[in-house]
Structure formats: C-alpha cells, structure tokens
N, C-alpha and C. Protein backbone atom coordinates (compact mmCIF):
# COMPACT_ATOMS: atom_id res chain seq x y z
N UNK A 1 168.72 93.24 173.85
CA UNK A 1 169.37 93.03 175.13
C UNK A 1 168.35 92.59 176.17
N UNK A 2 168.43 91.71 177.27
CA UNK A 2 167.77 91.44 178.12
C UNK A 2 167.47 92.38 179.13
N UNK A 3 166.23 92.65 179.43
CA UNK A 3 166.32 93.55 180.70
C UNK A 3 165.76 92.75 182.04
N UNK A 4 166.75 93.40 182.98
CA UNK A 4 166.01 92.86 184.11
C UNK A 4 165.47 93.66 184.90
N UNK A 5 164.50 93.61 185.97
CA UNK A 5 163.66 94.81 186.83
C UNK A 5 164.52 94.90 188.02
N UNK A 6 164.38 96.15 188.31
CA UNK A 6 165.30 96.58 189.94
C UNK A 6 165.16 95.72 190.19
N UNK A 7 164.34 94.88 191.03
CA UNK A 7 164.31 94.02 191.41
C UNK A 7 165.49 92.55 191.95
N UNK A 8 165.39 92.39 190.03
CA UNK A 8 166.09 91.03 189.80
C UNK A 8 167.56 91.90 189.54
N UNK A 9 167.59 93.09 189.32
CA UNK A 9 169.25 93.59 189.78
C UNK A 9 169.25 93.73 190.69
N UNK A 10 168.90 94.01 191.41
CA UNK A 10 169.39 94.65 192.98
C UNK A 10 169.83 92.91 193.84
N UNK A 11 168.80 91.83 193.19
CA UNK A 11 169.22 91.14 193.98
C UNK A 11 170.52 89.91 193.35
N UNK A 12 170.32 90.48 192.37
CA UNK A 12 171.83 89.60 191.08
C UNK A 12 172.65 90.47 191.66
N UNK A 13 173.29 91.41 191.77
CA UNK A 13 174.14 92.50 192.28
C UNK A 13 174.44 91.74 193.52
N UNK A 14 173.39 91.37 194.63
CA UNK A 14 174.07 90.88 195.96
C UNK A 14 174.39 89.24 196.30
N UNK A 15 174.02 88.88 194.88
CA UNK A 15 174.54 87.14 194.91
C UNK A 15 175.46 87.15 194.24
N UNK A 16 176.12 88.50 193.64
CA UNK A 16 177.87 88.36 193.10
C UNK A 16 178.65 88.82 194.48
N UNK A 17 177.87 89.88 194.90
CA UNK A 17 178.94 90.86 195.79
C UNK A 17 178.84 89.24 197.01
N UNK A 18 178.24 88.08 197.29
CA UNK A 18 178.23 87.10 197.92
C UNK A 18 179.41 86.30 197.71
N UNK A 19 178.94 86.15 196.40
CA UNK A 19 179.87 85.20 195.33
C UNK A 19 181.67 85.60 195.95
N UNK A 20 181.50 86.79 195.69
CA UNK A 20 183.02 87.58 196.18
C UNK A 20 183.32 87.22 197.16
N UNK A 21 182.50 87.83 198.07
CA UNK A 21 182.70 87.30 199.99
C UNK A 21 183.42 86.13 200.12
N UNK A 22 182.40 85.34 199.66
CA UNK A 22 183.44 83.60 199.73
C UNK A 22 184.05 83.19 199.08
N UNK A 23 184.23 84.06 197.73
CA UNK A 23 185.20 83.28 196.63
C UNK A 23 186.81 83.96 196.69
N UNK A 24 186.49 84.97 196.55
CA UNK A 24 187.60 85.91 196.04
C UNK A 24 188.19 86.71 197.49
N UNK A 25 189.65 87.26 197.17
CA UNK A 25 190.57 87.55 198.38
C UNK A 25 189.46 89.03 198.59
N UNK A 26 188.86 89.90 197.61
CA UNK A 26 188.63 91.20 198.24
C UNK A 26 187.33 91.18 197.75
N UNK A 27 186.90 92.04 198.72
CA UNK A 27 184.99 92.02 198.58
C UNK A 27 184.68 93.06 197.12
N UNK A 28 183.62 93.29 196.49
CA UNK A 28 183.28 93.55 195.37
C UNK A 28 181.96 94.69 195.76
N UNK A 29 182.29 95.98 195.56
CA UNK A 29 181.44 96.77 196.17
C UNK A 29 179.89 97.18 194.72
N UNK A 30 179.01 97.70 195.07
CA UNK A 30 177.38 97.82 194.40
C UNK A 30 178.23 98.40 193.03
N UNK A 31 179.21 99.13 192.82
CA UNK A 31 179.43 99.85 191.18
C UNK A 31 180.21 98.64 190.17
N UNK A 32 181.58 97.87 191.16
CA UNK A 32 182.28 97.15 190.44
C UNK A 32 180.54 95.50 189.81
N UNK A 33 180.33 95.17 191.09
CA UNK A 33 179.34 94.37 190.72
C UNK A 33 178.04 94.47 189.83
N UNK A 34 177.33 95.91 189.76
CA UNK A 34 176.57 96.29 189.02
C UNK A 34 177.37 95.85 187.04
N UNK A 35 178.74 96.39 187.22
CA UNK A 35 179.34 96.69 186.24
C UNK A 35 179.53 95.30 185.71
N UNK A 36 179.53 93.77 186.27
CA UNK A 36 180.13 92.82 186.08
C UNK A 36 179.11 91.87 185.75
N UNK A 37 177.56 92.48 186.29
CA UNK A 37 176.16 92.19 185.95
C UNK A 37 175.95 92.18 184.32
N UNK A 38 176.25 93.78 184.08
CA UNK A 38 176.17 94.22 182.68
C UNK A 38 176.87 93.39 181.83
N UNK A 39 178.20 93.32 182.34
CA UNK A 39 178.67 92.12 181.22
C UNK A 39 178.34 91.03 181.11
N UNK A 40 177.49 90.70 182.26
CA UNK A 40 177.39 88.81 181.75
C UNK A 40 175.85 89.00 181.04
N UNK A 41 174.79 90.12 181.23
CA UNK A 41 174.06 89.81 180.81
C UNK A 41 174.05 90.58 179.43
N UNK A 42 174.77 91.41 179.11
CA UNK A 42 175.23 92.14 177.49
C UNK A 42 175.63 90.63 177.00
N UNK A 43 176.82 90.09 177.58
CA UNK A 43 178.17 89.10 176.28
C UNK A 43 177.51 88.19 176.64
N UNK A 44 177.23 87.19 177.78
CA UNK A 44 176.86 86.09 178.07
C UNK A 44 175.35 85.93 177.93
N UNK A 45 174.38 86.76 178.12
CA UNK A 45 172.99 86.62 178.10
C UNK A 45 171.96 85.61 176.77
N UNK A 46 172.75 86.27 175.87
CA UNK A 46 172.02 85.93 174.27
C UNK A 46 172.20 84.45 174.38
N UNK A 47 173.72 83.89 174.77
CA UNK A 47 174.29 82.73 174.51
C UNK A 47 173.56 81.85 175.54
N UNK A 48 173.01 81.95 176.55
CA UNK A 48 172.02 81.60 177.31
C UNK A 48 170.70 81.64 177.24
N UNK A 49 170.03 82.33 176.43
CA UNK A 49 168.99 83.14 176.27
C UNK A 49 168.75 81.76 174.54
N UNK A 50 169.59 81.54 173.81
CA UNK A 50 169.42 81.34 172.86
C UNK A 50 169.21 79.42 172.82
N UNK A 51 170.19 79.23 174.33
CA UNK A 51 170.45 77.35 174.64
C UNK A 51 168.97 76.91 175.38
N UNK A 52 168.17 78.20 175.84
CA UNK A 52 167.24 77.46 176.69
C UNK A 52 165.87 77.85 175.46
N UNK A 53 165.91 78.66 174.22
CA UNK A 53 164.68 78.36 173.10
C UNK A 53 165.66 77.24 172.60
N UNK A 54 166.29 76.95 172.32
CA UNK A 54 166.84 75.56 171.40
C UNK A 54 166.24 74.43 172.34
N UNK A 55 166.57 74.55 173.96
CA UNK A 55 165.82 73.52 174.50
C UNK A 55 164.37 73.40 174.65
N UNK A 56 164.20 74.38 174.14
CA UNK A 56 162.09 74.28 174.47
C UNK A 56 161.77 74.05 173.22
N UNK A 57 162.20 73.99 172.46
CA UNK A 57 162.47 73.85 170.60
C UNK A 57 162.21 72.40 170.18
N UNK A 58 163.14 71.53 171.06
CA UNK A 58 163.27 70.34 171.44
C UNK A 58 162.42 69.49 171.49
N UNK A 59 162.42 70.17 173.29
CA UNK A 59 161.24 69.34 174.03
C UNK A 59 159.82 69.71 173.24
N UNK A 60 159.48 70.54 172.71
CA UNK A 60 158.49 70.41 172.09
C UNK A 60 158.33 69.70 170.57
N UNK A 61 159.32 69.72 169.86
CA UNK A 61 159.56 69.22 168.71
C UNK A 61 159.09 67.64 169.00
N UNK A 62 160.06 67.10 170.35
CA UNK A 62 159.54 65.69 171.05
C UNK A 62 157.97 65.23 171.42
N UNK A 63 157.52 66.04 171.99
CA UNK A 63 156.19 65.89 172.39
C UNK A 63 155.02 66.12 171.44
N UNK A 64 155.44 67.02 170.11
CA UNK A 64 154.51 66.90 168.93
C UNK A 64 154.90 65.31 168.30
N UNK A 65 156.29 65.01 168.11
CA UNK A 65 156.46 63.50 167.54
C UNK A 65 155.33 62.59 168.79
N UNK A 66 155.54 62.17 169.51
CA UNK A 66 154.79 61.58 170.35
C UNK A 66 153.66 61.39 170.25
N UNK A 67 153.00 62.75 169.19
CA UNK A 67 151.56 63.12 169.39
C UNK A 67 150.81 62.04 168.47
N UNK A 68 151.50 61.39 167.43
CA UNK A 68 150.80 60.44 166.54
C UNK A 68 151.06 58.90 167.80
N UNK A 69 151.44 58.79 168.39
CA UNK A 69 151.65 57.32 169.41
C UNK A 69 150.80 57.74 170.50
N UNK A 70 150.45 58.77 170.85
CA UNK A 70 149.79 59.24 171.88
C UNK A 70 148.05 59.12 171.58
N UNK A 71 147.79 59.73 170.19
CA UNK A 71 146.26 60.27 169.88
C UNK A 71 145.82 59.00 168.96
N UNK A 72 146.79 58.38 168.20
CA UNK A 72 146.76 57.81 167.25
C UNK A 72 145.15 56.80 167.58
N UNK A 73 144.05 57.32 166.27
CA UNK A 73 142.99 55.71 167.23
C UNK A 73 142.79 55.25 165.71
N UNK A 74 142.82 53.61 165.81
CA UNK A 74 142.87 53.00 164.80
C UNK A 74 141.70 52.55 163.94
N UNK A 75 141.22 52.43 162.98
CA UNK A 75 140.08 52.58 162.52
C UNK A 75 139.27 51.50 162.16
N UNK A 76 137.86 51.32 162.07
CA UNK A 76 137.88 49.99 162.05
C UNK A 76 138.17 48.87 163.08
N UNK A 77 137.58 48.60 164.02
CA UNK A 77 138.05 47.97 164.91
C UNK A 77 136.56 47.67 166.09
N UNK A 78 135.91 48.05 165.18
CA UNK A 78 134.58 47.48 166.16
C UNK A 78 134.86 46.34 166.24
N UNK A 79 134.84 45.51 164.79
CA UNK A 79 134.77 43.65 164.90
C UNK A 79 135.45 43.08 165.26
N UNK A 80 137.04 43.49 165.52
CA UNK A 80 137.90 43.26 166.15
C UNK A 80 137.35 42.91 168.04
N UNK A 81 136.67 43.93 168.44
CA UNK A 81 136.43 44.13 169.26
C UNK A 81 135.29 43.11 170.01
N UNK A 82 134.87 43.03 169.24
CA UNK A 82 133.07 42.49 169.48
C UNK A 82 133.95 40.98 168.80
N UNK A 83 135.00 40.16 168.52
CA UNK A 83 135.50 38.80 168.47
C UNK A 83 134.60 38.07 167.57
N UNK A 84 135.18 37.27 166.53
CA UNK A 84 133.75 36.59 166.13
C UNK A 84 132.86 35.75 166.34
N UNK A 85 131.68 35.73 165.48
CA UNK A 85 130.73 35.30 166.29
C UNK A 85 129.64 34.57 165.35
N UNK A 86 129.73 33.43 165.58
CA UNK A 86 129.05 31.83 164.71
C UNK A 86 127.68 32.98 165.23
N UNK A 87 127.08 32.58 163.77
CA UNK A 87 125.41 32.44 163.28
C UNK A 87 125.00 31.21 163.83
C-alpha cells in the first residue's frame, strides 16, 4: 500500500474538502474526506502507481535504444578523414 506522510495527508484531505466546496452541493468535513483519501489511495493508487513505472519503463527502454545512434563511433576512419593523398 502506498503511504503518505501527515504531511501529504493533511494537505490531500484539504484539496478534496476544496474539491467539495466548489464542486459538490454540501461541504465534506476532515473524517468523510480522510475516509475518501483511503479509498483512492487503497483501490486507485496501485493502478497509478503501476502507469507511471510502465512510463519510466518506456522512456528509458527509449533512451537505452538511442544509446547505439548516440555513442555509436565508427571505426577506421582516420583515412577517411585525412582524404587522399597523391605521393
């Protein structure tokens, strides 16, 4: 299960009981909102928790492919370099 610190509850708790204020006909007091915390981060958390390693999964999976177009140095290529050159 995810935990969060007083902190990041106390202040998730007052951006629902917000959420309420302007959304909903009746305000949402510290027990109902605490309680509505728990559920999104019990049922909903994992399913969130699980879309953002699939996306770093990704983006890194991407940036190791890259890594042969990126580092790649080709071998052989002094004479290439140095053009030829009449005796």
């Amino acid at each position: 299960m995810l935990e969060l610190s007083k902190e990041q509850r106390k202040e998730a708790i007052q951006s629902i009981q917000a959420y309420f204020d302007r959304n909903m006909p009746e305000p949402l007091g510290d027990l109902g909102a605490g309680l509505l915390l728990d559920f999104f981060v019990e049922d909903l958390g994992p399913l969130l928790y699980n879309k953002a390693v699939i996306d770093a999964q990704t983006r890194m999976q991407a940036g190791i492919a890259e890594l042969d177009s990126d580092l790649y140095q080709a071998p052989f290529t002094y004479w290439q370099k140095q053009g030829k050159r009449s005796r």
